[in-house]
PDB file of N, CA and C in Angstrom:
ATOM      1  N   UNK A   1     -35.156  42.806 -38.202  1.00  0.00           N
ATOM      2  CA  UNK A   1     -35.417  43.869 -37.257  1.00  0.00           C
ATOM      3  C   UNK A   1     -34.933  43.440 -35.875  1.00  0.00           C
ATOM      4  N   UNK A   2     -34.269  44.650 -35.321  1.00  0.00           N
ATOM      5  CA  UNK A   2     -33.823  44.511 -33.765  1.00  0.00           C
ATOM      6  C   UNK A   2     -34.741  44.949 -33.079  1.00  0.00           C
ATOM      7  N   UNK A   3     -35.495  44.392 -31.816  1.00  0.00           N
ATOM      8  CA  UNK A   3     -35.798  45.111 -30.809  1.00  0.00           C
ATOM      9  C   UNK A   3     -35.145  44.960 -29.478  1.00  0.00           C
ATOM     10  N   UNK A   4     -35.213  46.046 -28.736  1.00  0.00           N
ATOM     11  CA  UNK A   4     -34.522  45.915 -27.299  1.00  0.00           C
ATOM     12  C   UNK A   4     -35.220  47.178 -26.774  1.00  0.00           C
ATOM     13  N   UNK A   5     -35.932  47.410 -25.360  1.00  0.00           N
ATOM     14  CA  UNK A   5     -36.377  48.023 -24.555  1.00  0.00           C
ATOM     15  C   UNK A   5     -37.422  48.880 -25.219  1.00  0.00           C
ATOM     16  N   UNK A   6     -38.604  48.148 -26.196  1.00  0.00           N
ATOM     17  CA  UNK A   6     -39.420  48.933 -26.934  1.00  0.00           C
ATOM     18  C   UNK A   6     -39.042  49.743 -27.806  1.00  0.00           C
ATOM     19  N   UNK A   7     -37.804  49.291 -28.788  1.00  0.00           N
ATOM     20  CA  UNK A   7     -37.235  50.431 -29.816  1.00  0.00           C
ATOM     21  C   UNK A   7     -36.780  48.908 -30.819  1.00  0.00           C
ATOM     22  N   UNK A   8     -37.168  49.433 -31.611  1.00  0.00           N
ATOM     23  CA  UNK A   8     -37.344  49.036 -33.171  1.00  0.00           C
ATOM     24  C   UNK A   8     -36.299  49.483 -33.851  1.00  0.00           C
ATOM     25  N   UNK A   9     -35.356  48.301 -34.222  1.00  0.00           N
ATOM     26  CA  UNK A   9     -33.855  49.028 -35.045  1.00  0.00           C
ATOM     27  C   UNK A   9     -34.017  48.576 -36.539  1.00  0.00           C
ATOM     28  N   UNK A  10     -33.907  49.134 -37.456  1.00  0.00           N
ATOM     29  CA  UNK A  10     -33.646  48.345 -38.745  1.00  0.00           C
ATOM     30  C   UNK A  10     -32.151  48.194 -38.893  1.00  0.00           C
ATOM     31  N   UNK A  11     -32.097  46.927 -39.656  1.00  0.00           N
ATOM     32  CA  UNK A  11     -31.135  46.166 -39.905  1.00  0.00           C
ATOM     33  C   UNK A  11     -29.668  47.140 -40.176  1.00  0.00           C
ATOM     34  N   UNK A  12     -30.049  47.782 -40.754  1.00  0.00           N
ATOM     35  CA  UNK A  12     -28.922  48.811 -41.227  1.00  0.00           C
ATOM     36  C   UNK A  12     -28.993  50.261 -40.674  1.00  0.00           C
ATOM     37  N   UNK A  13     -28.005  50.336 -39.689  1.00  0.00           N
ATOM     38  CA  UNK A  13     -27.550  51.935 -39.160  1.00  0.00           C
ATOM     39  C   UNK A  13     -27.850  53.347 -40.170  1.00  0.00           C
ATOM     40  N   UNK A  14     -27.929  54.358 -39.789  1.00  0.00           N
ATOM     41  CA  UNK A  14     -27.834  55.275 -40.627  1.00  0.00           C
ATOM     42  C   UNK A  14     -26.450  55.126 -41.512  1.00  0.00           C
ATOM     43  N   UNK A  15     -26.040  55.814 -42.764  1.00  0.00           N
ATOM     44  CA  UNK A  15     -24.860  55.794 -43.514  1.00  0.00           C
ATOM     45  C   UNK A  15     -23.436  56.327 -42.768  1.00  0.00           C
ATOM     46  N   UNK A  16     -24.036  57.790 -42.171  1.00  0.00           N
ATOM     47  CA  UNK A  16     -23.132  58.532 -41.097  1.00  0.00           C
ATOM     48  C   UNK A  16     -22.566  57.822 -40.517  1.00  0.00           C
ATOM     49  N   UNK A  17     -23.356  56.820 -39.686  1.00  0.00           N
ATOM     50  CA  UNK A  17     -22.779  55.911 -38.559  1.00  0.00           C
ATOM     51  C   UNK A  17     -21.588  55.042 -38.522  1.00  0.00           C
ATOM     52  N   UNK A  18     -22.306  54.374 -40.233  1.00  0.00           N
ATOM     53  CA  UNK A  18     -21.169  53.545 -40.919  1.00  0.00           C
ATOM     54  C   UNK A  18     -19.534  54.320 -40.994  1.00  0.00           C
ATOM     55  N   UNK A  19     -20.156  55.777 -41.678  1.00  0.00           N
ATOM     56  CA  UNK A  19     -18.907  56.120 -42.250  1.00  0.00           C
ATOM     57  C   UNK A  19     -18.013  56.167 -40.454  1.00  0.00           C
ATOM     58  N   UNK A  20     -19.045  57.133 -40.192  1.00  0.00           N
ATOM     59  CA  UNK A  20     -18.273  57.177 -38.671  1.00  0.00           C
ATOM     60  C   UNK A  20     -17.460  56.181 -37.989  1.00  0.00           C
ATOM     61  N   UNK A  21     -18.215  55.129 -38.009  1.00  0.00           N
ATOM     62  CA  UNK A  21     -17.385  53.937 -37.075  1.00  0.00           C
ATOM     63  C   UNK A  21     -16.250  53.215 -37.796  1.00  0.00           C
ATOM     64  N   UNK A  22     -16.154  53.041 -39.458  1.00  0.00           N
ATOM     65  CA  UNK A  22     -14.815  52.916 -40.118  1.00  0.00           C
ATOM     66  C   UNK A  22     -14.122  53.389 -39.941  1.00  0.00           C
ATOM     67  N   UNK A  23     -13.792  55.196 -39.928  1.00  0.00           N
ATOM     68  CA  UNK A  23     -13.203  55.862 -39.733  1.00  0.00           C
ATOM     69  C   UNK A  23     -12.081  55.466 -38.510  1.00  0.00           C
ATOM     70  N   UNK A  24     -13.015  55.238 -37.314  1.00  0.00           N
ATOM     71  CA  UNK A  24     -12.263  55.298 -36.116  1.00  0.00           C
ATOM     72  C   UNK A  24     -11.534  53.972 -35.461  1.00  0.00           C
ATOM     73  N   UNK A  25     -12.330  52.738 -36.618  1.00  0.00           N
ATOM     74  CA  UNK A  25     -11.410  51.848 -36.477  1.00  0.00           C
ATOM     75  C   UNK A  25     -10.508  51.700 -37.267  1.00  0.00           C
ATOM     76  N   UNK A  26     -10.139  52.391 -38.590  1.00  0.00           N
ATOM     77  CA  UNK A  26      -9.318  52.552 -39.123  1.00  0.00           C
ATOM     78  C   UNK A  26      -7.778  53.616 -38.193  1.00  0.00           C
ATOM     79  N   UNK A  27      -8.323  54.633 -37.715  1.00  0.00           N
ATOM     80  CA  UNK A  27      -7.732  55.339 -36.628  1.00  0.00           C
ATOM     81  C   UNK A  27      -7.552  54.338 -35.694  1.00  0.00           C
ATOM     82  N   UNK A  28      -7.891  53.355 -35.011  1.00  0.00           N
ATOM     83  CA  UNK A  28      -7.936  52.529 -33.778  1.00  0.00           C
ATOM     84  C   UNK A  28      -6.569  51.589 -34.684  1.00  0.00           C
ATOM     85  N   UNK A  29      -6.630  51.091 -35.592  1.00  0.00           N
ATOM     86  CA  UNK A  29      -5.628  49.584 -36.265  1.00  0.00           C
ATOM     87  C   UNK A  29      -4.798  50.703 -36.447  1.00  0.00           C
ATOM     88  N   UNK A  30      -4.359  52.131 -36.963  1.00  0.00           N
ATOM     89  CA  UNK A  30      -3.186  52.625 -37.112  1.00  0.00           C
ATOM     90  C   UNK A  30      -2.556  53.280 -36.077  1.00  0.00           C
ATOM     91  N   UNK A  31      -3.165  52.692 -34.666  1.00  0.00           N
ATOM     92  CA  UNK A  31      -2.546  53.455 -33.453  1.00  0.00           C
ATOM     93  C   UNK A  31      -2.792  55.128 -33.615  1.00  0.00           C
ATOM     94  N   UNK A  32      -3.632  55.867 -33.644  1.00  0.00           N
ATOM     95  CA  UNK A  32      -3.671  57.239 -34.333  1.00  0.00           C
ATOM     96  C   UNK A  32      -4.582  57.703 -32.823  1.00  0.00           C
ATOM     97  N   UNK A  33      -5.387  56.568 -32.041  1.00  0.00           N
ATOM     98  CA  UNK A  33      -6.225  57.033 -30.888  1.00  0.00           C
ATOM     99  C   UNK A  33      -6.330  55.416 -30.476  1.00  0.00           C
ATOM    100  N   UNK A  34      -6.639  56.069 -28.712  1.00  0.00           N
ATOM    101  CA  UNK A  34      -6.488  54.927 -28.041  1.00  0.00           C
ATOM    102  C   UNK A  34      -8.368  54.225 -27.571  1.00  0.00           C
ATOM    103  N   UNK A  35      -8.295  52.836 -28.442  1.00  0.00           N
ATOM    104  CA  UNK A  35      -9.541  52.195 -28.317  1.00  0.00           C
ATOM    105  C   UNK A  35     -10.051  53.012 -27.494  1.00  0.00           C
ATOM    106  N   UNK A  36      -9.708  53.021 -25.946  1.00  0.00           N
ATOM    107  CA  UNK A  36     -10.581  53.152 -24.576  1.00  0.00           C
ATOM    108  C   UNK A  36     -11.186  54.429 -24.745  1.00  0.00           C
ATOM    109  N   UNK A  37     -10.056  55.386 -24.887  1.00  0.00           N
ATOM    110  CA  UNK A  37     -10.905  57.033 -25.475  1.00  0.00           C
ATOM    111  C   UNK A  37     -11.977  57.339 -26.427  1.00  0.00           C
ATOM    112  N   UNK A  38     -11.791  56.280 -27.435  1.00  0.00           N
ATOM    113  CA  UNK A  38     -13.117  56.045 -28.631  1.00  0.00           C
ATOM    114  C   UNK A  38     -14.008  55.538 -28.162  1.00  0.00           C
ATOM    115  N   UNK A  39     -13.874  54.243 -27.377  1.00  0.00           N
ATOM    116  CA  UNK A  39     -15.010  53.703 -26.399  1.00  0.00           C
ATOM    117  C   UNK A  39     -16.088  54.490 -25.536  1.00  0.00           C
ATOM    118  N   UNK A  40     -14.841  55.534 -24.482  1.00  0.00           N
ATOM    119  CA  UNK A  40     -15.506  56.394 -24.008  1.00  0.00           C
ATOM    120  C   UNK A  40     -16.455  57.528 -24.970  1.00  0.00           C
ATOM    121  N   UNK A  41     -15.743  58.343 -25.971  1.00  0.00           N
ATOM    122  CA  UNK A  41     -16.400  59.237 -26.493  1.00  0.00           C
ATOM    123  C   UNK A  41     -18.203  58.356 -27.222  1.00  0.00           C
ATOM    124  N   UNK A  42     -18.003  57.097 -27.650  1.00  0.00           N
ATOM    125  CA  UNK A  42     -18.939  56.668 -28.242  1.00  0.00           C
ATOM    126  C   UNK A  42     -19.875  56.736 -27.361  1.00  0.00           C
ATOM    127  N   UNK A  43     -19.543  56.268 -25.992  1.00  0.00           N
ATOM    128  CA  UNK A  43     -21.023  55.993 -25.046  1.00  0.00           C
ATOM    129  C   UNK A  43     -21.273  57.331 -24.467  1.00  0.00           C
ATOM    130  N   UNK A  44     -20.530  58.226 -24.734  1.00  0.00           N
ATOM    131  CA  UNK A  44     -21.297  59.917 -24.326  1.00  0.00           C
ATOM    132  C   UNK A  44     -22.404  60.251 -25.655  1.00  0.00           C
ATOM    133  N   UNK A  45     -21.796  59.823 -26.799  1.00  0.00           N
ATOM    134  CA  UNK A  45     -22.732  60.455 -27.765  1.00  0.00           C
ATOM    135  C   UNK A  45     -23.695  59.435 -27.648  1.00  0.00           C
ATOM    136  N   UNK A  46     -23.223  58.049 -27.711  1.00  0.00           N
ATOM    137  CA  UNK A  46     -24.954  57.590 -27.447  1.00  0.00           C
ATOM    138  C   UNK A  46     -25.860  57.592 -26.298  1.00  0.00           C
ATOM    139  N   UNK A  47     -25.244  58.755 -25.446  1.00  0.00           N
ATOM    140  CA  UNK A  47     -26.361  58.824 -24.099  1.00  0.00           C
ATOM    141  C   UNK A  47     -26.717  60.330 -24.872  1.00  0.00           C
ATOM    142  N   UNK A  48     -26.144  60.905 -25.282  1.00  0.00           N
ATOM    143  CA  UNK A  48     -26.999  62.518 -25.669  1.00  0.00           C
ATOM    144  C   UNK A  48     -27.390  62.005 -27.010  1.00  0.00           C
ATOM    145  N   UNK A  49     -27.479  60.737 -27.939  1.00  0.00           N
ATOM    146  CA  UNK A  49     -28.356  60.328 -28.697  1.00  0.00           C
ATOM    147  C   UNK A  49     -29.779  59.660 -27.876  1.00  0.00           C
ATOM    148  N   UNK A  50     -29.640  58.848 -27.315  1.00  0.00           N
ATOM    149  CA  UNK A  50     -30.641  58.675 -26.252  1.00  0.00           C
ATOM    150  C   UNK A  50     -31.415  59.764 -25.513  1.00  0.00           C
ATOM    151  N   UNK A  51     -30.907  60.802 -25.206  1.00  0.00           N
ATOM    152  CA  UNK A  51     -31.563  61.803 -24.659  1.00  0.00           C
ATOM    153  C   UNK A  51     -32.283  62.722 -25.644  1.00  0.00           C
ATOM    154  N   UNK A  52     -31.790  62.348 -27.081  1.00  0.00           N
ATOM    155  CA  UNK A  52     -32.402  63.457 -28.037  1.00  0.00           C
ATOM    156  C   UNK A  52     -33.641  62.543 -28.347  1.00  0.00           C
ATOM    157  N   UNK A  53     -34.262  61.399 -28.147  1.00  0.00           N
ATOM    158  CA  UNK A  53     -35.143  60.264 -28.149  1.00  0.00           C
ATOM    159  C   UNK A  53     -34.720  59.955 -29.577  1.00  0.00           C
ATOM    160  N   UNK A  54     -33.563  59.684 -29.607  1.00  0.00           N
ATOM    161  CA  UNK A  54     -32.757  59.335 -30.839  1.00  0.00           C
ATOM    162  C   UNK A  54     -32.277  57.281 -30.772  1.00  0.00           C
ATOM    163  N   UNK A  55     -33.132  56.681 -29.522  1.00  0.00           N
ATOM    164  CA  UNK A  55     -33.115  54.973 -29.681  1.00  0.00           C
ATOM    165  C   UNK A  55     -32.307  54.431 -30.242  1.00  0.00           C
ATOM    166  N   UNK A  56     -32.766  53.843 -31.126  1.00  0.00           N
ATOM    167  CA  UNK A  56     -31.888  53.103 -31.961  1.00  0.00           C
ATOM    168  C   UNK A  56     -30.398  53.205 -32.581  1.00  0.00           C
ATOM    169  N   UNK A  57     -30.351  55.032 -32.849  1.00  0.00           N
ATOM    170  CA  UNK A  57     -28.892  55.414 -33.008  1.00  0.00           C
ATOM    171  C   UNK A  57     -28.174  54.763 -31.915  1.00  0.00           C
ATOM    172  N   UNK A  58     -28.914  55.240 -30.825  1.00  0.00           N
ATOM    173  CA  UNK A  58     -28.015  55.260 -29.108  1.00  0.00           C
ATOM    174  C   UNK A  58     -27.641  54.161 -29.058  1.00  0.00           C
ATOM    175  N   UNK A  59     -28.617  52.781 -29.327  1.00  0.00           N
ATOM    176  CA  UNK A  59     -28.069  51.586 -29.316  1.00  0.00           C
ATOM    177  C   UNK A  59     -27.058  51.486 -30.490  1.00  0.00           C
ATOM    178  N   UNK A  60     -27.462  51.271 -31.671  1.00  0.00           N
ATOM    179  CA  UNK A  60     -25.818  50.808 -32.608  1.00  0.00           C
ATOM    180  C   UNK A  60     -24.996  51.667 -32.264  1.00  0.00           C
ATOM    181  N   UNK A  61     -24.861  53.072 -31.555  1.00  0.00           N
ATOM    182  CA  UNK A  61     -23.437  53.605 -31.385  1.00  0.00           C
ATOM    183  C   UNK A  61     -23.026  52.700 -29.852  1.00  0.00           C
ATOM    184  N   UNK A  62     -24.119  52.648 -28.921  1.00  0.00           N
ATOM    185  CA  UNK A  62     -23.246  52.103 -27.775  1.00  0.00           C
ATOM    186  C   UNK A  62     -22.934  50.672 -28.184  1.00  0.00           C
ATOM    187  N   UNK A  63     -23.551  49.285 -28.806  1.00  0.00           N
ATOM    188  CA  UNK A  63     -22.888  48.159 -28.994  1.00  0.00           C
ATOM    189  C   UNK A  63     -21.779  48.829 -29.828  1.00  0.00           C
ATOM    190  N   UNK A  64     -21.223  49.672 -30.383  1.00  0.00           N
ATOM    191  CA  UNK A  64     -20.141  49.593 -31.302  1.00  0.00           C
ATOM    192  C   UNK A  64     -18.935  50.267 -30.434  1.00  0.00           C
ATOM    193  N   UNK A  65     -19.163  50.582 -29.380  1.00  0.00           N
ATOM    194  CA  UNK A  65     -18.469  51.437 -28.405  1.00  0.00           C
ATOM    195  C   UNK A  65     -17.903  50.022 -27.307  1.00  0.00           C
ATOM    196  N   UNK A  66     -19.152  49.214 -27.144  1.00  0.00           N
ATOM    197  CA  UNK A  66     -18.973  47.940 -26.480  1.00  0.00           C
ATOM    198  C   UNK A  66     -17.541  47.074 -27.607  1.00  0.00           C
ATOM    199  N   UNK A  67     -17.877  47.317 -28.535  1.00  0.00           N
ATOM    200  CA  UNK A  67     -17.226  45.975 -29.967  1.00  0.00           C
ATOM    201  C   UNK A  67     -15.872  46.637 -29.391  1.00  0.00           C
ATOM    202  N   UNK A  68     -15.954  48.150 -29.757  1.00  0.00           N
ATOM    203  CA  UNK A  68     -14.268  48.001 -29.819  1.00  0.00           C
ATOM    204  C   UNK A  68     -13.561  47.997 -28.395  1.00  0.00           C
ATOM    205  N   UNK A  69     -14.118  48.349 -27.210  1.00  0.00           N
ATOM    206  CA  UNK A  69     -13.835  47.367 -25.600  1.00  0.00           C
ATOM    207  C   UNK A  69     -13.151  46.291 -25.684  1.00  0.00           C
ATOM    208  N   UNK A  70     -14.186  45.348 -26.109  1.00  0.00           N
ATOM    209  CA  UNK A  70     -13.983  44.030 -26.204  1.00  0.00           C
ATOM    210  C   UNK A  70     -12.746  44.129 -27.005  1.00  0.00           C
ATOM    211  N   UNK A  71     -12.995  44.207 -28.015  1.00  0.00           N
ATOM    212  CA  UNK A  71     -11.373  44.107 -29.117  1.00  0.00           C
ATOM    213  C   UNK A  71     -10.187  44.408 -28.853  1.00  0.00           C
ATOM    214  N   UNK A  72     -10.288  45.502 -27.987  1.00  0.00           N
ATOM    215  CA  UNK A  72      -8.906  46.073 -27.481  1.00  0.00           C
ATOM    216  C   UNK A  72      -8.103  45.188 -26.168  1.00  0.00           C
ATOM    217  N   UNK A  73      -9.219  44.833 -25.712  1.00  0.00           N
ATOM    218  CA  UNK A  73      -9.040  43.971 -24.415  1.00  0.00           C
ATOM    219  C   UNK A  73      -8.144  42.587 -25.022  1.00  0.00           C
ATOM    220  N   UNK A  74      -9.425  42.266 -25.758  1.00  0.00           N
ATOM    221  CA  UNK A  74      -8.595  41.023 -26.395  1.00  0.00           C
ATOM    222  C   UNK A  74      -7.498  40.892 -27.075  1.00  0.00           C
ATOM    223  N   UNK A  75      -7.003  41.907 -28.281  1.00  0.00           N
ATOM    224  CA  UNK A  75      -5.984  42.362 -28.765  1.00  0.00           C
ATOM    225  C   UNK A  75      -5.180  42.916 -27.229  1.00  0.00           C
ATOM    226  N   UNK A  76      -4.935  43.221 -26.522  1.00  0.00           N
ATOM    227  CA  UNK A  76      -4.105  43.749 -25.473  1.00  0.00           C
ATOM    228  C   UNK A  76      -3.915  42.450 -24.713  1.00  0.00           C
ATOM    229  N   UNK A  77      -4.818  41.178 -24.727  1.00  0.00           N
ATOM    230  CA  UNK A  77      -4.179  40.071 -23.789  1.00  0.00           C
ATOM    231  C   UNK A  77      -3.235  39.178 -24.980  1.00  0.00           C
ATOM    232  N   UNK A  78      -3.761  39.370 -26.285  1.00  0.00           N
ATOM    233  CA  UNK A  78      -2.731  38.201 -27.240  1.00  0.00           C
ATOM    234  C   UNK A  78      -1.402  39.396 -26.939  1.00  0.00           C
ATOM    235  N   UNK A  79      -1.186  40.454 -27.189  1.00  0.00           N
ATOM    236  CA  UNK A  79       0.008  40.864 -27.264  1.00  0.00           C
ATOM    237  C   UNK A  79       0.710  40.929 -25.953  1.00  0.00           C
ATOM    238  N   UNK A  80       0.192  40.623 -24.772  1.00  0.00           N
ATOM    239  CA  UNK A  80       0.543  40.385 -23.385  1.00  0.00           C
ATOM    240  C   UNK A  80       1.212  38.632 -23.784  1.00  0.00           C
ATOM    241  N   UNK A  81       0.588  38.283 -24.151  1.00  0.00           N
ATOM    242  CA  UNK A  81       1.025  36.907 -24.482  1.00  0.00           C
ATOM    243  C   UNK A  81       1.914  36.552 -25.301  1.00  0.00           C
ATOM    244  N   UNK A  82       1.818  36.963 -26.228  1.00  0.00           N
ATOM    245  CA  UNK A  82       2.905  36.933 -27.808  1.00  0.00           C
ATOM    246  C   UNK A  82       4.011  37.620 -26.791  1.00  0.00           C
ATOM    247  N   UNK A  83       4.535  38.856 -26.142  1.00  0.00           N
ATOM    248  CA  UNK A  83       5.556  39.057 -25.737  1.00  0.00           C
ATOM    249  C   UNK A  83       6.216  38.331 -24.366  1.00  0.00           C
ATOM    250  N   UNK A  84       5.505  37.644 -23.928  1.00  0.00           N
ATOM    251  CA  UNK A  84       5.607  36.740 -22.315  1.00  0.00           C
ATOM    252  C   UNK A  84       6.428  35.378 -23.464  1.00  0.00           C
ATOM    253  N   UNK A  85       5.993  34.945 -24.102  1.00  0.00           N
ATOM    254  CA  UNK A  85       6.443  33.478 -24.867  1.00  0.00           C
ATOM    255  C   UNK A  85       7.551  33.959 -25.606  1.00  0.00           C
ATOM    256  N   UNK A  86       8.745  33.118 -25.290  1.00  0.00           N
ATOM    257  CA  UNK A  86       9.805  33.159 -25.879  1.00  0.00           C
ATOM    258  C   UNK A  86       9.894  32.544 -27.497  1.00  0.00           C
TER     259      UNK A  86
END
């Protein structure tokens, strides 16, 4: 069990969520949408999940909104790099 700010997560997301967030990193690795726009759309739905007193969704959608940030960032400095090195 997760807790963070008095909300109680179980270990495993709803199924939706799952399917949801494959989906869009599958869309994200085939260039089909750009990380940052998925990033963004994720942390709108998990603030109007948060506002529906929907917790715990709000959190696993916003860390997963955070994951793919991070990823893109990092994937965007190796390929800054891989093309700088001869």
């Amino acid at each position: 069990m997760f807790k963070e700010n008095n909300v109680i997560e179980s270990e495993k997301p709803p199924s939706s969520l799952v399917v949801l967030e494959a989906v869009l990193l599958m869309m994200i690795s085939k260039s089909m949408v750009d990380p940052e726009d998925v990033a963004d759309a994720l942390e709108d739905a998990a603030d109007a999940l948060a506002f529906d007193a929907l917790a715990a969704e709000a959190s696993h959608v916003y860390r997963t909104a955070k994951s793919i940030r991070a990823a893109a960032r990092r994937e965007s400095k190796l390929n800054r790099l891989a093309t700088a090195t001869p």
